[in-house]
N, C-alpha and C. Protein backbone atom coordinates (compact mmCIF):
# COMPACT_ATOMS: atom_id res chain seq x y z
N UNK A 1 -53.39 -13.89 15.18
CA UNK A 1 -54.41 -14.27 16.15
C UNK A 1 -53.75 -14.80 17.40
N UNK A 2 -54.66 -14.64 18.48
CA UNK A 2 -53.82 -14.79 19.85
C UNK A 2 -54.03 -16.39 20.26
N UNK A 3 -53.88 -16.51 21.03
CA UNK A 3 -54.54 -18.06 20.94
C UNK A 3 -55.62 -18.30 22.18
N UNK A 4 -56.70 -18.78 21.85
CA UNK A 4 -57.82 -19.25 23.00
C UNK A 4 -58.00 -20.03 23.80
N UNK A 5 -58.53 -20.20 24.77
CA UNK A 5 -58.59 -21.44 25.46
C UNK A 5 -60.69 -21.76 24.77
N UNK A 6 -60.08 -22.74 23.78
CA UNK A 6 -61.56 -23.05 23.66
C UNK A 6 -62.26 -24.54 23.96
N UNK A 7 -62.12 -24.44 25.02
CA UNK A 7 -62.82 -25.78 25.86
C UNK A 7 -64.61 -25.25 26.10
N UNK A 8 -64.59 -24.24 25.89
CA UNK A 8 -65.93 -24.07 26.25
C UNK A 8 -66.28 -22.91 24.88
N UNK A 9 -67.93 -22.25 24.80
CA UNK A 9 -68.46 -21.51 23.21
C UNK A 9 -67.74 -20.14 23.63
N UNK A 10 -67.58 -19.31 24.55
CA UNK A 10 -66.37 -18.33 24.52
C UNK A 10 -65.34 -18.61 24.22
N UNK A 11 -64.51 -19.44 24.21
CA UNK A 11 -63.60 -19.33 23.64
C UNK A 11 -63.35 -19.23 22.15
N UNK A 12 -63.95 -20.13 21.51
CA UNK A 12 -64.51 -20.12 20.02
C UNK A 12 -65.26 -18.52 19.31
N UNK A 13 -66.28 -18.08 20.51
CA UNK A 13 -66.97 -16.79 20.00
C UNK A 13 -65.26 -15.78 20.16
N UNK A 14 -64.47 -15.55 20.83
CA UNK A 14 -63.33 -15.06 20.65
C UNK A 14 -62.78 -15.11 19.09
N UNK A 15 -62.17 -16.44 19.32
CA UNK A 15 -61.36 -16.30 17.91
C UNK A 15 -62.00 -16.39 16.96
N UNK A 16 -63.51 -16.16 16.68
CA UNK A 16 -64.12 -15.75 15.42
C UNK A 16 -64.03 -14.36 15.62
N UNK A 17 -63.82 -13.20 16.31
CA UNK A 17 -64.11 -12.41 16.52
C UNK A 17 -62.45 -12.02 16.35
N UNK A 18 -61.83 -12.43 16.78
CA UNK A 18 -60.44 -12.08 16.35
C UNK A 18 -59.70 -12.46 14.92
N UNK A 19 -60.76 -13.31 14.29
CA UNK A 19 -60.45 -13.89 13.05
C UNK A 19 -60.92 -12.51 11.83
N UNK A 20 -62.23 -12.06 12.81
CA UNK A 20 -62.53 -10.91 11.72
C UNK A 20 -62.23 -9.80 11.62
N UNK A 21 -61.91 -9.33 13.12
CA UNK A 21 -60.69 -8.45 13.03
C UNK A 21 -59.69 -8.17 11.87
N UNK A 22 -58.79 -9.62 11.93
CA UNK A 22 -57.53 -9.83 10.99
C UNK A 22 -58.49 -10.10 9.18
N UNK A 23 -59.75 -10.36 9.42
CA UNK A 23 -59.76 -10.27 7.79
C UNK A 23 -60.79 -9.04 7.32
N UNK A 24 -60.78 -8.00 8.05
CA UNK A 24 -62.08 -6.89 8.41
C UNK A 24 -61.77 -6.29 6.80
N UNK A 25 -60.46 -6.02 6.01
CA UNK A 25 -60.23 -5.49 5.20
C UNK A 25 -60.44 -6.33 3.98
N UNK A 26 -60.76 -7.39 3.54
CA UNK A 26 -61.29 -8.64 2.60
C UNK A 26 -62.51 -8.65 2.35
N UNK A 27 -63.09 -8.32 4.26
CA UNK A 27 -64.86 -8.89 3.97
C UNK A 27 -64.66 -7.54 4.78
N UNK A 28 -65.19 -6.48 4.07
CA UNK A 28 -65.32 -4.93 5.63
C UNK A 28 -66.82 -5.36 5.89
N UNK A 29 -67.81 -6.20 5.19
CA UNK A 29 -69.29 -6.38 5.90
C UNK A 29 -68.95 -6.95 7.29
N UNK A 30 -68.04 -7.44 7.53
CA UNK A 30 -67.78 -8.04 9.24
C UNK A 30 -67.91 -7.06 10.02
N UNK A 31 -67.54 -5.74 9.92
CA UNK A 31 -68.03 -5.20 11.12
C UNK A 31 -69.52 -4.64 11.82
N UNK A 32 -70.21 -5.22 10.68
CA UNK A 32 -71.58 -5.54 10.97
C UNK A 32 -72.16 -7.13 11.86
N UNK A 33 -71.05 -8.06 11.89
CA UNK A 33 -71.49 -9.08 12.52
C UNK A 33 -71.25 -8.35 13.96
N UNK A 34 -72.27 -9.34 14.41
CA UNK A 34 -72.24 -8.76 16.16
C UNK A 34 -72.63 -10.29 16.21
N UNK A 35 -72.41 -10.45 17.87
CA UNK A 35 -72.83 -11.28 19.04
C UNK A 35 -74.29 -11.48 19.77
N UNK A 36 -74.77 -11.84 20.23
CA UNK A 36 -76.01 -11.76 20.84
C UNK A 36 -75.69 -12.47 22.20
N UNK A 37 -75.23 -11.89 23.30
CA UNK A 37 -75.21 -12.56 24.35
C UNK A 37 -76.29 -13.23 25.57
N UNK A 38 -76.60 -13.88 24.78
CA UNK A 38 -77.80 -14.24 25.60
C UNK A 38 -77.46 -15.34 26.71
N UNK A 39 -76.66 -16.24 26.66
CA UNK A 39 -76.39 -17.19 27.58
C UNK A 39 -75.54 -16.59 28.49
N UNK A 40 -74.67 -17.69 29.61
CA UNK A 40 -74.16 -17.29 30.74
C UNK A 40 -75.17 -17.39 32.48
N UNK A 41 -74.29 -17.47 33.42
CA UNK A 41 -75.09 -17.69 34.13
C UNK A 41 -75.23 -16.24 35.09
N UNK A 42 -76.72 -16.13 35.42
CA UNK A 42 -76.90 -15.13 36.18
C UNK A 42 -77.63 -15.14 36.96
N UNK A 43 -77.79 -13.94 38.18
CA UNK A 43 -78.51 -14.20 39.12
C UNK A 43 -80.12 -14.02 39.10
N UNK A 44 -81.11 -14.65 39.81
CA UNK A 44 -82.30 -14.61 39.35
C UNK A 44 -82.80 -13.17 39.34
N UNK A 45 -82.25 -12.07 39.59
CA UNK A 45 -83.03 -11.11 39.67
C UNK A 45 -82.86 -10.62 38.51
N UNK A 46 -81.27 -10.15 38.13
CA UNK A 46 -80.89 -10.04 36.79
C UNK A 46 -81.71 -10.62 35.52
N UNK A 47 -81.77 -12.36 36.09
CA UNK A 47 -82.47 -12.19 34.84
C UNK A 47 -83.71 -12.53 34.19
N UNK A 48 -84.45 -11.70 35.85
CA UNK A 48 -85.91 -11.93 35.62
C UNK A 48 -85.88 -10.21 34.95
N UNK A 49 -84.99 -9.10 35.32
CA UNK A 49 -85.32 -7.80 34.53
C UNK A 49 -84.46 -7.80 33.13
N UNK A 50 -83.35 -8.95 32.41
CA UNK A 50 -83.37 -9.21 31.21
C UNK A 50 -84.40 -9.66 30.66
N UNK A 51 -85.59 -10.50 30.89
CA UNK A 51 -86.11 -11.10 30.06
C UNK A 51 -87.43 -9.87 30.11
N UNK A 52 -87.54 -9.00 31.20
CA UNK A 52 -88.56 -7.59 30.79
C UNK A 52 -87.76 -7.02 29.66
N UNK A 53 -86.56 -7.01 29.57
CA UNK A 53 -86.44 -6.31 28.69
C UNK A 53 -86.05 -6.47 26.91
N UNK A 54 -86.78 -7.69 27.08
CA UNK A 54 -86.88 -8.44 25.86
C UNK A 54 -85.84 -9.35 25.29
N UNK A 55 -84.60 -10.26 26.77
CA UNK A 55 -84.15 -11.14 26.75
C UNK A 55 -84.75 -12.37 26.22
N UNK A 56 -84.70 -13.34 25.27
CA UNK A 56 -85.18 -13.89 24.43
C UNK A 56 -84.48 -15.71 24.65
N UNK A 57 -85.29 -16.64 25.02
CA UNK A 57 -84.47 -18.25 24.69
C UNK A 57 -84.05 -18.72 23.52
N UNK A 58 -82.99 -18.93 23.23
CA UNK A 58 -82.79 -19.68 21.63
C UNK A 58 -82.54 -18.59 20.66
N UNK A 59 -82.43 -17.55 20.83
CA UNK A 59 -81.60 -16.52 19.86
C UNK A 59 -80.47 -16.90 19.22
N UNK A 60 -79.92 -16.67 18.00
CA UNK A 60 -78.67 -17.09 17.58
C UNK A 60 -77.86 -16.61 18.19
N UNK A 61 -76.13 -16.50 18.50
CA UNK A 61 -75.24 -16.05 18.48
C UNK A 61 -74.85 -14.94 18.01
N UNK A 62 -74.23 -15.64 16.25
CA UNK A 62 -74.09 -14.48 15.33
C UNK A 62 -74.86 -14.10 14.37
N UNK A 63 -75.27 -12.85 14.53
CA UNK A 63 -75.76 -12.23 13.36
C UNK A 63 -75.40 -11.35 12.23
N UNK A 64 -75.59 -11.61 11.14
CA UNK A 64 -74.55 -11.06 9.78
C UNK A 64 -75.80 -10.44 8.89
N UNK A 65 -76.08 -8.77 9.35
CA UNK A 65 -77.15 -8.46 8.33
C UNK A 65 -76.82 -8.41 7.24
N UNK A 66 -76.11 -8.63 6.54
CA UNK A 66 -75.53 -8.89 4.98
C UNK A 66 -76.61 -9.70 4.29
N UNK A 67 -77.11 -9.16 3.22
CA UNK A 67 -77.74 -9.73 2.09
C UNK A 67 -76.82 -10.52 0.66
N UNK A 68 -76.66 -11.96 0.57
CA UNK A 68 -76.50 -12.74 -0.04
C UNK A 68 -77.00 -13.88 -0.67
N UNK A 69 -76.65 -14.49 -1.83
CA UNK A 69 -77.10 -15.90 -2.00
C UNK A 69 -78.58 -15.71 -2.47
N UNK A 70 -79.49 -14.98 -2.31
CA UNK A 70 -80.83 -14.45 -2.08
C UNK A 70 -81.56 -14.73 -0.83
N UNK A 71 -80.44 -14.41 0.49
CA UNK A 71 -80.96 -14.59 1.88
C UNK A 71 -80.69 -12.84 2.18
N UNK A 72 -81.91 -12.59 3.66
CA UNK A 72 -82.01 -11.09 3.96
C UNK A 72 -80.35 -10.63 4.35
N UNK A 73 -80.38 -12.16 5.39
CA UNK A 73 -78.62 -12.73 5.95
C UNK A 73 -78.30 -13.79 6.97
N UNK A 74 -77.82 -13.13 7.45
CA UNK A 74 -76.85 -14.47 8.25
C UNK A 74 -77.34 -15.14 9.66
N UNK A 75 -77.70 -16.04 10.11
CA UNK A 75 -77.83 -16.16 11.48
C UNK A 75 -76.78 -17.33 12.15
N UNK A 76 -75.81 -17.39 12.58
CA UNK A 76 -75.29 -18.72 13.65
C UNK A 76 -75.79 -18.83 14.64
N UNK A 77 -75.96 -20.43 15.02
CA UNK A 77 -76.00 -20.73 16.16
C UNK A 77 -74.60 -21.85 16.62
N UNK A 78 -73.27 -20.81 17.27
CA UNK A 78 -72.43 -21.37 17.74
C UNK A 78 -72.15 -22.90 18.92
N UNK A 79 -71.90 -23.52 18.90
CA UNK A 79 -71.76 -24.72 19.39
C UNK A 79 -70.21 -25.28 20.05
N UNK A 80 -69.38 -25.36 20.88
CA UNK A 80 -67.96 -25.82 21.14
C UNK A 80 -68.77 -27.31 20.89
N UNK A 81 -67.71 -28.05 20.35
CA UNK A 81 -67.97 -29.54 20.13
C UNK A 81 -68.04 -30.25 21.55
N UNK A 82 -69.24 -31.07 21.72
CA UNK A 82 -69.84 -31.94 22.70
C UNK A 82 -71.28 -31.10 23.21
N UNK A 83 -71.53 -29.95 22.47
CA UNK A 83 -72.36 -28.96 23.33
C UNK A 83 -73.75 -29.44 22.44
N UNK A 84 -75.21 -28.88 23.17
CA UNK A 84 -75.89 -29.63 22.71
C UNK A 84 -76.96 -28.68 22.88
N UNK A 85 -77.84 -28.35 20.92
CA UNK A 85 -78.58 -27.52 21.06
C UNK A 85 -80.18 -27.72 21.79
N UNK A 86 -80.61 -26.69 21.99
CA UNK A 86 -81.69 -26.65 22.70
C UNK A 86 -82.56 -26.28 22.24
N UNK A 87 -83.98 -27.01 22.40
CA UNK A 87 -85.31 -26.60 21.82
C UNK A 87 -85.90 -25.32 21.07
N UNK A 88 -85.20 -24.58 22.11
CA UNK A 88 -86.08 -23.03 21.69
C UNK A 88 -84.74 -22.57 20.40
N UNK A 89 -83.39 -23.06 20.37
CA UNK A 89 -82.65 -23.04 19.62
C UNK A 89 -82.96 -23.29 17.96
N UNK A 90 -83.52 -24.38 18.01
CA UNK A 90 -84.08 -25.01 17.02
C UNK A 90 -85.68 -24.30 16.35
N UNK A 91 -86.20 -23.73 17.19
CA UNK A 91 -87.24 -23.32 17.06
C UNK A 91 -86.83 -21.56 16.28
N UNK A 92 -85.76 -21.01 16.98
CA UNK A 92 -85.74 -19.63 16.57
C UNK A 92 -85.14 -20.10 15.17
N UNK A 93 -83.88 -20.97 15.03
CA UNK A 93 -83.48 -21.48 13.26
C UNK A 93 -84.44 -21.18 12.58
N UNK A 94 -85.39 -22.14 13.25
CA UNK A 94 -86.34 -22.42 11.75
C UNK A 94 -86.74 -21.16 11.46
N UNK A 95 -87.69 -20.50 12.43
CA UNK A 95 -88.35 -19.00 12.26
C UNK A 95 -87.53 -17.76 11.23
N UNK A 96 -86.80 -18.06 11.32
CA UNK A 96 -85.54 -17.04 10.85
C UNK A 96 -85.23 -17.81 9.40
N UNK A 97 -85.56 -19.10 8.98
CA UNK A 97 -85.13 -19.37 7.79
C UNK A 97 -86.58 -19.48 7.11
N UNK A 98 -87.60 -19.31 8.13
CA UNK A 98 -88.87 -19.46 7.15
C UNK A 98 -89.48 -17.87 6.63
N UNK A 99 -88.31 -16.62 7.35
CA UNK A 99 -88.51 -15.70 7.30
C UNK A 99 -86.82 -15.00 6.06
N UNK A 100 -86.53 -15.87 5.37
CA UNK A 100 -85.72 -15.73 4.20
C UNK A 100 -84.52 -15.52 4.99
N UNK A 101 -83.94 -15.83 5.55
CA UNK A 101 -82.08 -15.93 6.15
C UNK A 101 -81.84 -16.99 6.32
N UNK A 102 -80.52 -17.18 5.93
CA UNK A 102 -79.78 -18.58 6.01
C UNK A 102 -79.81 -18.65 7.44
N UNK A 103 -79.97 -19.75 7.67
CA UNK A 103 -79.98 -19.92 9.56
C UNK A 103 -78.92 -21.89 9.39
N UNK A 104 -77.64 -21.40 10.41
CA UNK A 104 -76.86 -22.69 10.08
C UNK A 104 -76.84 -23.16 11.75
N UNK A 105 -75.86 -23.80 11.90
CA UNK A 105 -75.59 -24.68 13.54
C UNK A 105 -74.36 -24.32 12.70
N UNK A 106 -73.19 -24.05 13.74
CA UNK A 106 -72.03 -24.33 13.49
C UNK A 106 -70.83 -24.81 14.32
N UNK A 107 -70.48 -25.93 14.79
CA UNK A 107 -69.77 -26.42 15.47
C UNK A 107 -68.41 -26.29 15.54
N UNK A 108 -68.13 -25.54 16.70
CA UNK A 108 -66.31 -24.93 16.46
C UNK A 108 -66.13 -23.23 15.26
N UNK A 109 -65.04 -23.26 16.02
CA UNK A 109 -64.67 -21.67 15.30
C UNK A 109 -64.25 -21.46 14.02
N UNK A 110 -63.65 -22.96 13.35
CA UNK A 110 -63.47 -22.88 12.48
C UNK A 110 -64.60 -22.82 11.09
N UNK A 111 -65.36 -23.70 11.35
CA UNK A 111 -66.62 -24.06 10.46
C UNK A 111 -67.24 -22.91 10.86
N UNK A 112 -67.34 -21.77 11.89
CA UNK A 112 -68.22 -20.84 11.73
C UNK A 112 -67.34 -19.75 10.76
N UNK A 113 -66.02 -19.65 10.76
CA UNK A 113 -65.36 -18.69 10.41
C UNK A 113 -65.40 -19.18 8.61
N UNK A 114 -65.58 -20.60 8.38
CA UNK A 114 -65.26 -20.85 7.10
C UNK A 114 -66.77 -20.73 6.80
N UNK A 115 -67.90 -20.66 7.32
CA UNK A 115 -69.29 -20.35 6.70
C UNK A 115 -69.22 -18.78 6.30
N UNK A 116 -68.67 -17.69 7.40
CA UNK A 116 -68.61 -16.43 6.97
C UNK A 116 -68.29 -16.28 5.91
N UNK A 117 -66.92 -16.84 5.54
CA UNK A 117 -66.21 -16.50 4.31
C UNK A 117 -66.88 -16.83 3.19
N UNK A 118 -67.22 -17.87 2.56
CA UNK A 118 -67.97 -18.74 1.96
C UNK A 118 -69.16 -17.46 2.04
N UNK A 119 -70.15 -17.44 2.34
CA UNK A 119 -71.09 -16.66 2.47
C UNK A 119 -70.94 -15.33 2.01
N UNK A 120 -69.81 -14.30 2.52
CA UNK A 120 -69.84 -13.32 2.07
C UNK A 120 -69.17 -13.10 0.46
N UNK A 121 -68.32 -14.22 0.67
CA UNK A 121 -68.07 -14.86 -0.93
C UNK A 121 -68.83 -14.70 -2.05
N UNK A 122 -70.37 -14.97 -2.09
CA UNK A 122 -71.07 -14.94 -2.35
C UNK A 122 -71.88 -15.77 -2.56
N UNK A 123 -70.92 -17.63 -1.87
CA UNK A 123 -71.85 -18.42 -2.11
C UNK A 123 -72.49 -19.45 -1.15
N UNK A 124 -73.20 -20.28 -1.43
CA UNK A 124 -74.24 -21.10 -0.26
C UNK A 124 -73.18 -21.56 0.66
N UNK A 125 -72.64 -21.78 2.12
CA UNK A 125 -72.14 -22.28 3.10
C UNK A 125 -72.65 -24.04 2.56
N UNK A 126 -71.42 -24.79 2.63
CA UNK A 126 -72.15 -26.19 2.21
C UNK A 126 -72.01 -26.58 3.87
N UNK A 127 -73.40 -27.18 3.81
CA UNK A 127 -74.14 -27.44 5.23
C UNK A 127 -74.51 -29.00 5.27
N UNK A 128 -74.42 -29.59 6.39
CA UNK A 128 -74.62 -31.14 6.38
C UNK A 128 -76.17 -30.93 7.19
N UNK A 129 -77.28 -31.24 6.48
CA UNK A 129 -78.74 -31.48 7.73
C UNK A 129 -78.36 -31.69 9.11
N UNK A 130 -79.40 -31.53 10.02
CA UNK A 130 -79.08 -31.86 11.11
C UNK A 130 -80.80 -32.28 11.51
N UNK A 131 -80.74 -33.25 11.98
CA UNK A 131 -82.21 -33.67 12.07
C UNK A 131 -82.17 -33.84 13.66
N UNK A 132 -81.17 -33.68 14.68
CA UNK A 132 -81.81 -34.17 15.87
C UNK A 132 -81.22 -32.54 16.57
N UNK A 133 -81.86 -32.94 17.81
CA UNK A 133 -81.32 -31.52 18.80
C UNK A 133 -79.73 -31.44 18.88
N UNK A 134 -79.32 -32.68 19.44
CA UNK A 134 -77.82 -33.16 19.36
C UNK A 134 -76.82 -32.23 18.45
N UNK A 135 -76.03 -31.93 19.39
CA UNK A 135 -74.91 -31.29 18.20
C UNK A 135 -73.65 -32.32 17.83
N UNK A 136 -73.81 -32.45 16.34
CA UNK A 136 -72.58 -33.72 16.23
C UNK A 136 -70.88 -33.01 16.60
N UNK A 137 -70.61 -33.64 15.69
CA UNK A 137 -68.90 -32.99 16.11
C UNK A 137 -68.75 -32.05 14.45
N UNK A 138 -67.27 -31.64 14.38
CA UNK A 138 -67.33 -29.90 14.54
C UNK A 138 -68.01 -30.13 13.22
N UNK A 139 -68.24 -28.70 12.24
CA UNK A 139 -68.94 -28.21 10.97
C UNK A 139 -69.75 -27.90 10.81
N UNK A 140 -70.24 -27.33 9.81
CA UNK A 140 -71.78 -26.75 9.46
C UNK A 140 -72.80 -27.31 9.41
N UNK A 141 -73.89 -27.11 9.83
CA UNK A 141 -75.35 -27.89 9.68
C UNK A 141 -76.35 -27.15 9.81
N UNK A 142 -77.09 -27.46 8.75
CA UNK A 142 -78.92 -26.59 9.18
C UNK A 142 -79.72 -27.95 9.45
N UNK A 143 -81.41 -27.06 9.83
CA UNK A 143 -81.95 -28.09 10.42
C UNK A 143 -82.49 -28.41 9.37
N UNK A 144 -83.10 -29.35 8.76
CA UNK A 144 -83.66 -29.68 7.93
C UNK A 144 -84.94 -29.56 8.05
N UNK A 145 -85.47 -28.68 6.90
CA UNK A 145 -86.95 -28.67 6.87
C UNK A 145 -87.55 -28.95 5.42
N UNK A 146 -89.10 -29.27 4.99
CA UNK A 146 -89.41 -29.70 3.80
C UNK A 146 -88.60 -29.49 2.44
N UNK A 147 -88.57 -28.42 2.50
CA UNK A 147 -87.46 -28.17 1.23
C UNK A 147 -87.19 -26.38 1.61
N UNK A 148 -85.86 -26.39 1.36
CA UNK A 148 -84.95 -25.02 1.73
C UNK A 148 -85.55 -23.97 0.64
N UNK A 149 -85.42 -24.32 -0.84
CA UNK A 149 -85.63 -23.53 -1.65
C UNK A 149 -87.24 -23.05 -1.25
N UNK A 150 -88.12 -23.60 -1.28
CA UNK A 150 -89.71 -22.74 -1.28
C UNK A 150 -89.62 -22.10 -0.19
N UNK A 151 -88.92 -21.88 0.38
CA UNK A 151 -88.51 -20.46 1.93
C UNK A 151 -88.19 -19.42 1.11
N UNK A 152 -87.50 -19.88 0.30
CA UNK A 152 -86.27 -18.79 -0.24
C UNK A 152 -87.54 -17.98 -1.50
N UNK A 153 -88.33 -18.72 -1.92
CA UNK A 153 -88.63 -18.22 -3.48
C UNK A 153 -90.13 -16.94 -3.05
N UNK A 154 -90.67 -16.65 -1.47
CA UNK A 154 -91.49 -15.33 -1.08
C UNK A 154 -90.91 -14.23 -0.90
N UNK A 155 -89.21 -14.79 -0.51
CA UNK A 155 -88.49 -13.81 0.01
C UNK A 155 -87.89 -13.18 -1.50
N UNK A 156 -87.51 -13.81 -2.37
CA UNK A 156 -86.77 -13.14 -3.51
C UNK A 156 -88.19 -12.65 -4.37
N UNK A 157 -89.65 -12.45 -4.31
CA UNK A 157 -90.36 -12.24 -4.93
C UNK A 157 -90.81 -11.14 -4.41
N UNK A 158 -91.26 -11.04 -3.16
CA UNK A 158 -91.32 -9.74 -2.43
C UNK A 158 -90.55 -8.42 -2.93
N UNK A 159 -89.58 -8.73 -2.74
CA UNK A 159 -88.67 -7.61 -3.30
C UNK A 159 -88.87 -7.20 -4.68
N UNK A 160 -89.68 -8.07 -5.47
CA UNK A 160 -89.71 -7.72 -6.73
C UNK A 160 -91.06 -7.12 -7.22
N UNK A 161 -92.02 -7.05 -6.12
CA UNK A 161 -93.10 -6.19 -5.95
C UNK A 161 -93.21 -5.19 -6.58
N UNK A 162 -93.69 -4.08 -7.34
CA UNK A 162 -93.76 -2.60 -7.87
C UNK A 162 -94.08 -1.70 -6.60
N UNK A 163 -94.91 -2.25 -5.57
CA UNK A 163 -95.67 -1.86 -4.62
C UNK A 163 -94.69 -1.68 -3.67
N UNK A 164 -93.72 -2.09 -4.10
CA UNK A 164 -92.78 -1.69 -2.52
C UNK A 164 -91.59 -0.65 -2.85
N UNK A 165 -91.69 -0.01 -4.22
CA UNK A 165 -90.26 0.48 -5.02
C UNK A 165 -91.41 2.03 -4.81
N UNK A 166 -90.32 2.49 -4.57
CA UNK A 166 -91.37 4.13 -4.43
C UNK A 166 -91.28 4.64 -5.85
N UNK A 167 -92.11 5.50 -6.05
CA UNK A 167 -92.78 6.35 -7.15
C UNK A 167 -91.83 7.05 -8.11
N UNK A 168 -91.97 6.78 -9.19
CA UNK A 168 -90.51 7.53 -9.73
C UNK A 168 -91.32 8.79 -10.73
């Protein structure tokens, strides 16, 4: 791996991205993670015709369609330590975990790179709550909502439908 300047969330979205590179042959589901570039600064015209075109506030980062754990999959929302999430941030988490995917905060490149692994591993990312907007310092965190498991138990039942398995 090369080395980053990670004072700011590009630098970090780099060396996760160069991290999976170097482990693409361990976990080959990585070359299904992608980016979601939604931040950055741009000019108002730009990105009054991104958001026609279904530019979105508070989207995750990374997305990992990989099915694990009994989640559809993966969502990050990347963070460089001191950075501080935002409303609509918090709002797309939840949506996405009330819709059966693990949805984490992950602070720094490392804790996102050690949730991948862990995850595609096959098992739960151990996650510390996160109850305020605030991003603490570095590691994993979800937001906390009533209880994680009754999200999880429409999504693993669905699938077990007769009505959705075609006709044999």
């Amino acid at each position: 791996m090369r080395n980053f300047r990670v004072s700011d969330e590009s630098g970090h979205q780099e060396a996760i991205f160069s991290w999976c590179d170097y482990n693409r042959n361990r976990y080959p589901e990585l070359e299904l993670l992608y980016h979601v570039p939604n931040g950055g600064k741009r000019d108002a015209a730009t990105a009054r015709a991104l958001k026609r075109q279904g530019v979105k506030a508070g989207i995750s980062d990374l997305v990992l369609p990989v099915a694990r754990c009994g989640y559809h999959g993966l969502y990050v929302e990347l963070k460089a330590p001191g950075g501080k999430l935002e409303q609509s941030q918090v709002d797309f988490l939840q949506a996405v975990e009330g819709q059966g995917y693990l949805a984490l905060v992950c602070v720094g490149w490392q804790a996102a790179v050690q949730t991948l692994s862990v995850y595609l591993d096959g098992a739960e990312p151990e996650a510390q709550p996160l109850k305020t907007k605030s991003t603490p310092k570095e590691g994993t965190y979800y937001l906390e909502l009533k209880n994680r498991q009754d999200v999880l138990k429409p999504a693993a039942t669905y699938a077990d439908q007769d009505t959705l398995l075609p006709a044999t």
